[in-house]
Protein backbone atom coordinates (compact mmCIF):
# COMPACT_ATOMS: atom_id res chain seq x y z
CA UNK A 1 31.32 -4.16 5.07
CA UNK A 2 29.92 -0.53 4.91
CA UNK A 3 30.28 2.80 6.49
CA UNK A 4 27.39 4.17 8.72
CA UNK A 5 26.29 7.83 7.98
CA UNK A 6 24.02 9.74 9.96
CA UNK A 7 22.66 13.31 8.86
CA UNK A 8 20.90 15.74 11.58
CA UNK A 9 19.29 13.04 13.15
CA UNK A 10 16.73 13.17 15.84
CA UNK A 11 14.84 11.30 18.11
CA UNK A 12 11.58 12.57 20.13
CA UNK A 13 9.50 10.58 22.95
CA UNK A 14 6.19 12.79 22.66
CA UNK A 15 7.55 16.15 24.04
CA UNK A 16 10.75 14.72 25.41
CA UNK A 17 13.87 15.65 23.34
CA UNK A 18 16.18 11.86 23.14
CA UNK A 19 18.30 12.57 20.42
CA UNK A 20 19.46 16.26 18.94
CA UNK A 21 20.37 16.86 15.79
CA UNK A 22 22.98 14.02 15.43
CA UNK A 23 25.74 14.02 12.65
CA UNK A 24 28.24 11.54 12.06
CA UNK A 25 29.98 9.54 9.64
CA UNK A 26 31.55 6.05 10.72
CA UNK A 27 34.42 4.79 8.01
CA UNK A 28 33.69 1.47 6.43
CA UNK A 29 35.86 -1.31 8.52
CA UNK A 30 36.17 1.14 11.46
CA UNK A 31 35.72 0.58 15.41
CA UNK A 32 33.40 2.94 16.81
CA UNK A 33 32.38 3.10 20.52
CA UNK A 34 29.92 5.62 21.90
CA UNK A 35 30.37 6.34 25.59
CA UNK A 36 28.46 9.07 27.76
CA UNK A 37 26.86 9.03 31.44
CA UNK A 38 23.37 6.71 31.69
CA UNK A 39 20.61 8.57 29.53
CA UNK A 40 22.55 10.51 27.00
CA UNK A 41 20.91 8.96 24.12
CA UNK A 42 23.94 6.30 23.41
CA UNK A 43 21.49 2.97 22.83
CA UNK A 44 18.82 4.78 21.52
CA UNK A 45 21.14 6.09 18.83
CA UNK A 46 22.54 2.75 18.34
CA UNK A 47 18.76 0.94 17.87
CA UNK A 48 18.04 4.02 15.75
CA UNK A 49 20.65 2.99 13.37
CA UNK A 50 19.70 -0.93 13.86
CA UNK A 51 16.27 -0.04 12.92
CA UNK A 52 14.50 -1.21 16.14
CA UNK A 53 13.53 2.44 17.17
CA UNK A 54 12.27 5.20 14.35
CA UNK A 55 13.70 8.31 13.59
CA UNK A 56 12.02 11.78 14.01
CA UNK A 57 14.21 13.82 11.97
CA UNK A 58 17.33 13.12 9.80
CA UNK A 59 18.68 10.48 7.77
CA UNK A 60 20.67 7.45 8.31
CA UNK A 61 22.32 5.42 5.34
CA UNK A 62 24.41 2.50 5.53
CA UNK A 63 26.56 1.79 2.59
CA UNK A 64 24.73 3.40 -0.51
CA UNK A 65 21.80 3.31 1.05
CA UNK A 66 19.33 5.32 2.65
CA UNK A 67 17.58 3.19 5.23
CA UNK A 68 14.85 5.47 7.22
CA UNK A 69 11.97 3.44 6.29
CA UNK A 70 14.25 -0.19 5.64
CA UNK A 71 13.04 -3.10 8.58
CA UNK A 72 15.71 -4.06 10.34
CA UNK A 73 16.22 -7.77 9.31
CA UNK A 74 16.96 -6.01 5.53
CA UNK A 75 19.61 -3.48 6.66
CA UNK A 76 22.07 -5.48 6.92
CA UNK A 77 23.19 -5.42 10.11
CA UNK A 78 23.85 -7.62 13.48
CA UNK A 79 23.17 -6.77 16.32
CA UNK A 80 25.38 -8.38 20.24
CA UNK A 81 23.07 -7.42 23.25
CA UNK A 82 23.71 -7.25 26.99
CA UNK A 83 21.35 -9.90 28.12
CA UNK A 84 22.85 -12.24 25.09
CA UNK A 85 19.32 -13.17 24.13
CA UNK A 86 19.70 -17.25 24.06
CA UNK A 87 17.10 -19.62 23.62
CA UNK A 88 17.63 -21.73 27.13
CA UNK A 89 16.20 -24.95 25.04
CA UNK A 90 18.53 -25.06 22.16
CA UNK A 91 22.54 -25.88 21.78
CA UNK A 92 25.22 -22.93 21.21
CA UNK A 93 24.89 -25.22 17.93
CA UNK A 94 20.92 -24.51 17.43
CA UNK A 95 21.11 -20.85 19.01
CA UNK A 96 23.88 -19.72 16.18
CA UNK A 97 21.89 -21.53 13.32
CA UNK A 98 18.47 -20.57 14.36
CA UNK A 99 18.04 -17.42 12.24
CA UNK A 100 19.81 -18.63 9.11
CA UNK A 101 17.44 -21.82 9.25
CA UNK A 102 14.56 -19.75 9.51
CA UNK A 103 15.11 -17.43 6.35
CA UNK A 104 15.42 -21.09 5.02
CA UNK A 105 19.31 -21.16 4.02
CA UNK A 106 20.92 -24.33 3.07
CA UNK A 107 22.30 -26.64 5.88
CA UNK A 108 25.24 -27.14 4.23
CA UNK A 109 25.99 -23.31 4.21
CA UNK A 110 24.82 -23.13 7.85
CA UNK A 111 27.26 -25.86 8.68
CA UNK A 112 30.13 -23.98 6.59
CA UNK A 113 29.13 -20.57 8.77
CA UNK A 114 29.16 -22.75 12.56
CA UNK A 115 32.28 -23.67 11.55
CA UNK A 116 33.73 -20.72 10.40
CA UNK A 117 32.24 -18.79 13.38
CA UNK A 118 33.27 -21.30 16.16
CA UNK A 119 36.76 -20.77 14.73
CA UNK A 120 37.39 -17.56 15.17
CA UNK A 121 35.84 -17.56 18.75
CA UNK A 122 37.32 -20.56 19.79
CA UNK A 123 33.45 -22.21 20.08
CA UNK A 124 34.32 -25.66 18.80
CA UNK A 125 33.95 -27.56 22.41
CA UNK A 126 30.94 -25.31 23.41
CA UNK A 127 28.62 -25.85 20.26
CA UNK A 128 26.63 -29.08 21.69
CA UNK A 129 25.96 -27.28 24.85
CA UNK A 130 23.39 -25.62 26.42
CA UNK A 131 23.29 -22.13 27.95
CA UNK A 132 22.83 -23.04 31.41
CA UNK A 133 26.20 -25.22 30.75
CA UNK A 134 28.65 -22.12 29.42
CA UNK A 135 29.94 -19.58 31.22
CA UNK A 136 29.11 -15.87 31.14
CA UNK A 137 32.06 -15.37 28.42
CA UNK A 138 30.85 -18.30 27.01
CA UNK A 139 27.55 -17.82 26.06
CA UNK A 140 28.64 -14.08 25.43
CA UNK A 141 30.64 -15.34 22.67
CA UNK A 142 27.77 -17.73 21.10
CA UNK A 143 25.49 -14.40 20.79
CA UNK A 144 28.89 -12.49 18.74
CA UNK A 145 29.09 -16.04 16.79
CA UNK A 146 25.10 -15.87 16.01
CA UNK A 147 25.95 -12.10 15.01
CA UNK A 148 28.58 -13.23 12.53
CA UNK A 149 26.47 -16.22 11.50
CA UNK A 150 24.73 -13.33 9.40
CA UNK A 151 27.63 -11.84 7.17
CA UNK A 152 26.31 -8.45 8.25
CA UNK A 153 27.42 -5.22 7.01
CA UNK A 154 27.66 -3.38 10.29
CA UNK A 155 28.11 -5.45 13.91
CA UNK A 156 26.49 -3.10 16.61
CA UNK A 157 27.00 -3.89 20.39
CA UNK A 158 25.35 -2.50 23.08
CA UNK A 159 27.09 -2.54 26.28
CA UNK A 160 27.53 -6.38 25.25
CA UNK A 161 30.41 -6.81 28.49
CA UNK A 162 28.19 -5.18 31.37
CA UNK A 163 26.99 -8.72 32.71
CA UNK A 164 30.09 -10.10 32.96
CA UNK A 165 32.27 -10.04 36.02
CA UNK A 166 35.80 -7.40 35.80
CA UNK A 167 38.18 -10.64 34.60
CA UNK A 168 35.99 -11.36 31.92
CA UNK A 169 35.27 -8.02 30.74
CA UNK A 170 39.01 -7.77 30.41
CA UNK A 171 39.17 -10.93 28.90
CA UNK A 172 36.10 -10.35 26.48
CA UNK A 173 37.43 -6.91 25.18
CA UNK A 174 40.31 -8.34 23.93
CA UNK A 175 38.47 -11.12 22.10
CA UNK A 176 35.91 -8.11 20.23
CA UNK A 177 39.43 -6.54 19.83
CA UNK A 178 40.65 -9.36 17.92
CA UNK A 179 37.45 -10.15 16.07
CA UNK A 180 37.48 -7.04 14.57
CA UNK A 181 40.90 -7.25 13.48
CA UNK A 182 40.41 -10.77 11.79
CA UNK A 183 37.35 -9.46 10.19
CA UNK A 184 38.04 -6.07 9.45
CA UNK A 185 34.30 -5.21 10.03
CA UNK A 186 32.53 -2.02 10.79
CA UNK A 187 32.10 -2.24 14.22
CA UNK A 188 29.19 0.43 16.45
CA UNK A 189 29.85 -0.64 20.32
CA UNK A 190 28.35 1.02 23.00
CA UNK A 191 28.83 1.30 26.66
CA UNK A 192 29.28 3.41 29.67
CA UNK A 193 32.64 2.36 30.56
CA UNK A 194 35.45 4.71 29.20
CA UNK A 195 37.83 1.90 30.04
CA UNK A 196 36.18 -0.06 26.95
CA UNK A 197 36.21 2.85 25.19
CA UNK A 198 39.71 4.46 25.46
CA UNK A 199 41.26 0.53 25.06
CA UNK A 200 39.16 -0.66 22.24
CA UNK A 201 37.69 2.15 19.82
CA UNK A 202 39.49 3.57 16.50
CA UNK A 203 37.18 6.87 17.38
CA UNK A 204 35.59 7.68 20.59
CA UNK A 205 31.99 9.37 19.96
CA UNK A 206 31.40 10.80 23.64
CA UNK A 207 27.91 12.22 24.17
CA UNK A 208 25.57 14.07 26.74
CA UNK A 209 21.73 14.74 26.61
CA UNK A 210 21.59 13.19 23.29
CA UNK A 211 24.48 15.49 21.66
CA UNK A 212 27.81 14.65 20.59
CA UNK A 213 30.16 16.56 22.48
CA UNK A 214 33.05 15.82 20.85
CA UNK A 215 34.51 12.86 18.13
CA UNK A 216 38.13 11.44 18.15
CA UNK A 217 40.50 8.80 18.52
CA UNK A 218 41.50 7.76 22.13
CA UNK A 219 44.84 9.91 22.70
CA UNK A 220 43.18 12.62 21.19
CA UNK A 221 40.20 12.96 23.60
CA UNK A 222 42.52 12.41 26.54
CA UNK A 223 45.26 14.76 25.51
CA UNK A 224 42.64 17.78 24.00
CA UNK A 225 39.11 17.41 25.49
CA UNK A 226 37.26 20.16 24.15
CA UNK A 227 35.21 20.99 27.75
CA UNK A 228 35.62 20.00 31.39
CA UNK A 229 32.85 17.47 30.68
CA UNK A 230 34.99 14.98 28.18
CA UNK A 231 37.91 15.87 30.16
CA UNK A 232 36.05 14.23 32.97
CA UNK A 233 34.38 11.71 31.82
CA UNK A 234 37.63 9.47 30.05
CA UNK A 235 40.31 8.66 32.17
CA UNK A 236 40.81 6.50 35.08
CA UNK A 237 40.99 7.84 37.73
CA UNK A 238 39.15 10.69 37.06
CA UNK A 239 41.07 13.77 35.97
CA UNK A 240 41.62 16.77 38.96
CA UNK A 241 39.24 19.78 38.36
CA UNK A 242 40.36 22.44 40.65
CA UNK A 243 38.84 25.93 40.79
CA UNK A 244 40.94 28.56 39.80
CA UNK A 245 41.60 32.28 39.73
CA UNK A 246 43.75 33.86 36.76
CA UNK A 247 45.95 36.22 38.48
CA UNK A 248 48.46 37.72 35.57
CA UNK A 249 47.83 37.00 31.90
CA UNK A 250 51.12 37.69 29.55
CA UNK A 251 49.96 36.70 25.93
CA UNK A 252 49.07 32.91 26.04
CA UNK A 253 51.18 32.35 29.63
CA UNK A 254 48.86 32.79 32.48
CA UNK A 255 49.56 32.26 36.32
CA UNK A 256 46.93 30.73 38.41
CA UNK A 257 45.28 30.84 42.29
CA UNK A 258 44.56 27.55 42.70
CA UNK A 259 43.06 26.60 46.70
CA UNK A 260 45.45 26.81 49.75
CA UNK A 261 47.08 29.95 47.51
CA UNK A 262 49.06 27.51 45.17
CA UNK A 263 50.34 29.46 41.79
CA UNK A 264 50.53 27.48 39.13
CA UNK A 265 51.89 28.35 35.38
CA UNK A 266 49.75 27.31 32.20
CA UNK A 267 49.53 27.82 28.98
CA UNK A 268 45.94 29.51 27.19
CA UNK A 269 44.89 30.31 24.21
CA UNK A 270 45.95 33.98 23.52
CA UNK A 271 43.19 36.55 24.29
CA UNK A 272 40.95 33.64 25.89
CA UNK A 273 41.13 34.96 29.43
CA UNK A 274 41.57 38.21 31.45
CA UNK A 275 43.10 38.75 34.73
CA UNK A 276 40.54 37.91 37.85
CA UNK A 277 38.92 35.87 35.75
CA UNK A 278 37.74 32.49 37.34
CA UNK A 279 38.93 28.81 35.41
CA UNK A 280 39.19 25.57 36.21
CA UNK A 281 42.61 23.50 36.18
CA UNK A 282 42.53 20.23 35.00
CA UNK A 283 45.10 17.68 35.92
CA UNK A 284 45.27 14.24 35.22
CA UNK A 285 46.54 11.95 38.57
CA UNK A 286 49.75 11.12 36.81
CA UNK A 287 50.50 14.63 36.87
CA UNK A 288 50.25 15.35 40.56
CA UNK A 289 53.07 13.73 43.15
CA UNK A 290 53.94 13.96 46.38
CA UNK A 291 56.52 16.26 47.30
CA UNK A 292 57.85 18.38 50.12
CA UNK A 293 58.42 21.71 47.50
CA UNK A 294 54.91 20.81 45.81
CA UNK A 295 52.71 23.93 45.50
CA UNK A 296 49.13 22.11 45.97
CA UNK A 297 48.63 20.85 49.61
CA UNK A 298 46.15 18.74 51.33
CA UNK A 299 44.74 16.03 53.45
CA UNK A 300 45.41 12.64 52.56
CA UNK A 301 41.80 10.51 52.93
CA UNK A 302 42.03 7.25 51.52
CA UNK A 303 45.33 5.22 49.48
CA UNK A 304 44.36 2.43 47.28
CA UNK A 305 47.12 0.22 46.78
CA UNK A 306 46.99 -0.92 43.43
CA UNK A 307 50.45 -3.20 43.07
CA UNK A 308 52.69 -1.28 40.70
CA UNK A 309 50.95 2.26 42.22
CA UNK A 310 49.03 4.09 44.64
CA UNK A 311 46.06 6.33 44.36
CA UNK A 312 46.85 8.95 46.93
CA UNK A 313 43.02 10.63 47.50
CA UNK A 314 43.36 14.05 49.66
CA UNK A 315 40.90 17.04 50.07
CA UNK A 316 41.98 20.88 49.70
CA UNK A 317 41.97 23.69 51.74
CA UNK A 318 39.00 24.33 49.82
CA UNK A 319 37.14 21.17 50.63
CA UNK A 320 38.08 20.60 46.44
CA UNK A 321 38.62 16.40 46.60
CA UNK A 322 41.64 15.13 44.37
CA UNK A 323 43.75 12.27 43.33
CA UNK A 324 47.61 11.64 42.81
CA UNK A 325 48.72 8.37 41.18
CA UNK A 326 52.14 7.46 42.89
CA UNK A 327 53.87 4.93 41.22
CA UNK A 328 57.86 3.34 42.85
CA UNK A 329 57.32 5.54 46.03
CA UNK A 330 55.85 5.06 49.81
CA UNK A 331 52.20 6.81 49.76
CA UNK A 332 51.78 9.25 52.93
CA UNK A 333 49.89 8.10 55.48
CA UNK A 334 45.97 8.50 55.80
CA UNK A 335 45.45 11.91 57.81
CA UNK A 336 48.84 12.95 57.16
CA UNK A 337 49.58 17.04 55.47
CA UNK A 338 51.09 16.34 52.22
CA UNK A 339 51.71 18.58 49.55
CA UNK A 340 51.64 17.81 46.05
CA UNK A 341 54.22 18.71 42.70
CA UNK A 342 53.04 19.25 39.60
CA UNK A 343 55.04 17.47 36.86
CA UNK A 344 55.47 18.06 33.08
CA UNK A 345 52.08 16.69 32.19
CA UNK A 346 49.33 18.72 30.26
CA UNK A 347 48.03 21.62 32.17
CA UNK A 348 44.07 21.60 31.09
CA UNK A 349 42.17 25.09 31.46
CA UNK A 350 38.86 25.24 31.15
CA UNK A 351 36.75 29.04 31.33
CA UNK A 352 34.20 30.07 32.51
CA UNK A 353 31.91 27.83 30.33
CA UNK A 354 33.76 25.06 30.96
CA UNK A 355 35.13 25.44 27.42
CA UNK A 356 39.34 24.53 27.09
CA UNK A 357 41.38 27.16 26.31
CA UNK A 358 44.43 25.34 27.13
CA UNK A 359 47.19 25.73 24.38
CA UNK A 360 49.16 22.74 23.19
CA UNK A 361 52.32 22.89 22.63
CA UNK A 362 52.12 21.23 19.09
CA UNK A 363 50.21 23.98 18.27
CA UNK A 364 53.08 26.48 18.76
CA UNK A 365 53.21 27.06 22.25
């Protein structure tokens, strides 16, 4: 296996702007997943480092070596796609041998790798049929099989799960899970789904218009987002972004206006804000419950029952829309006034810029 570095790498389309100024270093046996809205740049990056798309700018080396100008079929990666890329004519059996036979390697070591690889994902009673015969997990896992058929350095995936319906994503994500546990590989996996993401990934690489915004492991990007956007853009449901007014600022404690006149405490970095200055207060939906003394009211619009909770959706005085997950207590009723509590849960603050400023308590608070 081998670790993936890229250095200031860019990626231009004429005079369109894909990639900017990428850096990023991926540990050798390490799960990487890069995650960001449709067109920031996250497959491009990810056939930029495969070799199937050039570089403008930058470098990219994998292991020891520099690979800019190194064809993809030498770099020593594999690559899983969405659209699994079978050949309808030929077995599980045929499709996993097919590029080993063509770079002319022994049968008997091709057998040895079938086997090996039908093993680990449970192929065995799949390998004589065709595609039109397995199931979308199925023939999802004969592409990862082909993939490991190779002895690559680096697996990449892109957005490998996206066909498949919700059971089997679930299902599927636990089996890349496992693979790359059993093979300690370097794994590059990308998708649009922070679910994946936040369940699967060692680090989370989260990106917009072909930037990184900000690189960490799971907790870490859901506990300390570094801007309203990441803060946004991983957790499900989404987290609450309510406009806010800073009304008294003593050192790092701050009191906000939040809609409908709500004051709410928080805790800033010292000197980041001023009094009358305008924030926004994020709060994730496990945060926020129903409650007769709760500070935030609103309208309750929709509850989606869920089994062991309730996502209580209600608009603000303000027209703000936000979300409360209940869990072991009766939702209010569609229509109904309800007011909502906020517990003991990070307070997020974002200024002006959308940058956090919220203080941790770790950090001394």
């Amino acid at each position: 296996m081998a670790k993936v570095a890229l250095a200031n790498v860019s990626k231009d389309y004429g005079a369109v702007n894909v990639i900017r100024d990428v850096s990023l270093e991926i540990r050798d046996g390490e799960f990487v997943v890069f995650v960001g809205p449709s067109g920031c740049g996250k497959s491009t990056l990810l056939r930029m480092i495969a070799g199937f798309e050039t570089i403008t700018g930058g470098e990219i080396r994998i292991g020891d070596n520099r690979v800019n100008d190194v064809a993809a079929r030498d770099r020593g990666v594999a690559m899983v796609f969405q659209n699994y890329a079978l050949y309808p004519h030929m077995t599980a059996r045929e499709n996993m041998a097919f590029g080993l036979k063509n770079i002319g390697t022994p049968k008997a070591e091709i057998a040895q790798r079938i086997a090996k690889a039908s093993d680990i994902l449970q192929l065995g009673p799949y390998l004589e049929r065709k595609p039109r015969a397995l199931s979308g997990g199925q023939r999802q896992r004969v592409a990862i099989g082909r993939a490991i058929m190779r002895e690559p350095d680096v697996f990449l995936f892109d957005e490998p799960l996206s066909n498949l319906d919700a059971a089997l994503r679930v299902s599927m994500r636990t089996e890349i899970a496992k693979l790359h546990h059993r093979l300690a590989a370097t794994m590059i996996y990308v998708t649009h789904d922070q679910t994946e993401a936040m369940t699967m990934a060692d680090r989370i690489v989260v990106l917009r218009a072909g930037r990184i915004e900000q690189v960490g492991a799971p907790i870490e990007l859901y506990e300390r987002p570094v801007n309203a956007f990441v803060a946004g853009f991983l957790g499900a449901p989404r987290i609450n972004l309510i406009p806010a007014t800073v009304v008294s600022v003593a050192g790092g404690d701050v009191e906000l206006s939040a809609p409908g006149g709500a004051r709410v405490q928080a805790k800033v970095a010292p000197g980041s804000v001023r009094t009358g200055d305008k924030v926004t207060l994020g709060l994730r939906p496990e945060n926020l419950t129903p409650s007769a003394d709760g500070s935030i009211a609103g309208v309750v619009d929709v509850v989606e029952q869920l089994g062991s909770s309730q996502l209580v959706y209600a608009t603000l005085v303000d027209g703000a829309s936000i979300v409360s997950e209940v869990r072991g207590a009766v939702a209010p009723a569609i229509g109904s006034r309800v007011h909502f509590a906020i517990g003991a849960g990070i307070r997020h603050v974002f200024n002006g810029d959308d940058v956090a400023i919220t203080r941790h308590a770790e950090a001394g608070a």
